[in-house]
Protein backbone atom coordinates (compact mmCIF):
# COMPACT_ATOMS: atom_id res chain seq x y z
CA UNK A 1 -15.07 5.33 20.89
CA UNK A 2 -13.25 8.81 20.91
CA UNK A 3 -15.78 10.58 22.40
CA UNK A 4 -14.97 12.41 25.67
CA UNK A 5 -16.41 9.82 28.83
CA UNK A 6 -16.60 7.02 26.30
CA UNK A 7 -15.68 3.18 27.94
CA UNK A 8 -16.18 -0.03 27.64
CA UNK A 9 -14.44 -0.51 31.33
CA UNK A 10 -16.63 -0.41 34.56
CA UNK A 11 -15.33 2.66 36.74
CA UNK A 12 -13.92 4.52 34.16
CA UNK A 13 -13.82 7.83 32.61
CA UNK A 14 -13.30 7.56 28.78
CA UNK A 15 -10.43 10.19 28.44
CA UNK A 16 -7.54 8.49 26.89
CA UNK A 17 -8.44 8.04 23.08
CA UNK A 18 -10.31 11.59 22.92
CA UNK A 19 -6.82 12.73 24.91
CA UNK A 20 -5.13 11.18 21.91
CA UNK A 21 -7.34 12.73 19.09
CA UNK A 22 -7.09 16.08 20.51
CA UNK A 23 -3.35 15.70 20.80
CA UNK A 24 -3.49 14.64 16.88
CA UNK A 25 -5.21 18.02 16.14
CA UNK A 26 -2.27 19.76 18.03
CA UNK A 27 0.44 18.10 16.45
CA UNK A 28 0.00 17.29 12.67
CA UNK A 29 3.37 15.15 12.82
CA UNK A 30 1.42 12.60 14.94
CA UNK A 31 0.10 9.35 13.28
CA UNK A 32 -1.93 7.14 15.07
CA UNK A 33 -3.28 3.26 14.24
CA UNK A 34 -5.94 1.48 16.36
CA UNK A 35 -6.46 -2.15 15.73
CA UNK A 36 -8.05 -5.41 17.74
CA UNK A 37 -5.14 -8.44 17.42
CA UNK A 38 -6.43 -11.94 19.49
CA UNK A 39 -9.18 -9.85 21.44
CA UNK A 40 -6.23 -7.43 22.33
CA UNK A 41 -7.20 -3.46 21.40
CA UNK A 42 -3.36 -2.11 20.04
CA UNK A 43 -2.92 1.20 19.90
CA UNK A 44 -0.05 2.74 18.11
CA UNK A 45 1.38 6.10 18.54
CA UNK A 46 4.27 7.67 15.74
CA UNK A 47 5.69 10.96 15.84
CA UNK A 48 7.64 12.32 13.18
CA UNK A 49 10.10 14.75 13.80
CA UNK A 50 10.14 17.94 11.55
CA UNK A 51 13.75 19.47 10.52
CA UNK A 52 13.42 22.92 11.22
């Protein structure tokens, strides 16, 4: 499902979870959660801020 040109809509291009994952590589402060609710795919982003 994270894959580069992954989807599961018509017309699409499959960027935004591998986006995400190589954004979580960047940044190790980032936390993500993906879950299905009611037929509903929730995604939840968390960034933690780091006290320099």
């Amino acid at each position: 499902m994270q894959q580069t040109g992954f989807s599961t809509k018509k017309n699409h291009q499959g960027l935004g979870l591998s986006n995400i994952n190589q954004l979580k590589q960047k940044y190790p402060t980032l936390f993500v959660n993906y879950r299905i609710n009611n037929n509903w795919f929730i995604f939840t982003l968390n960034i933690v801020g780091v006290d320099e």
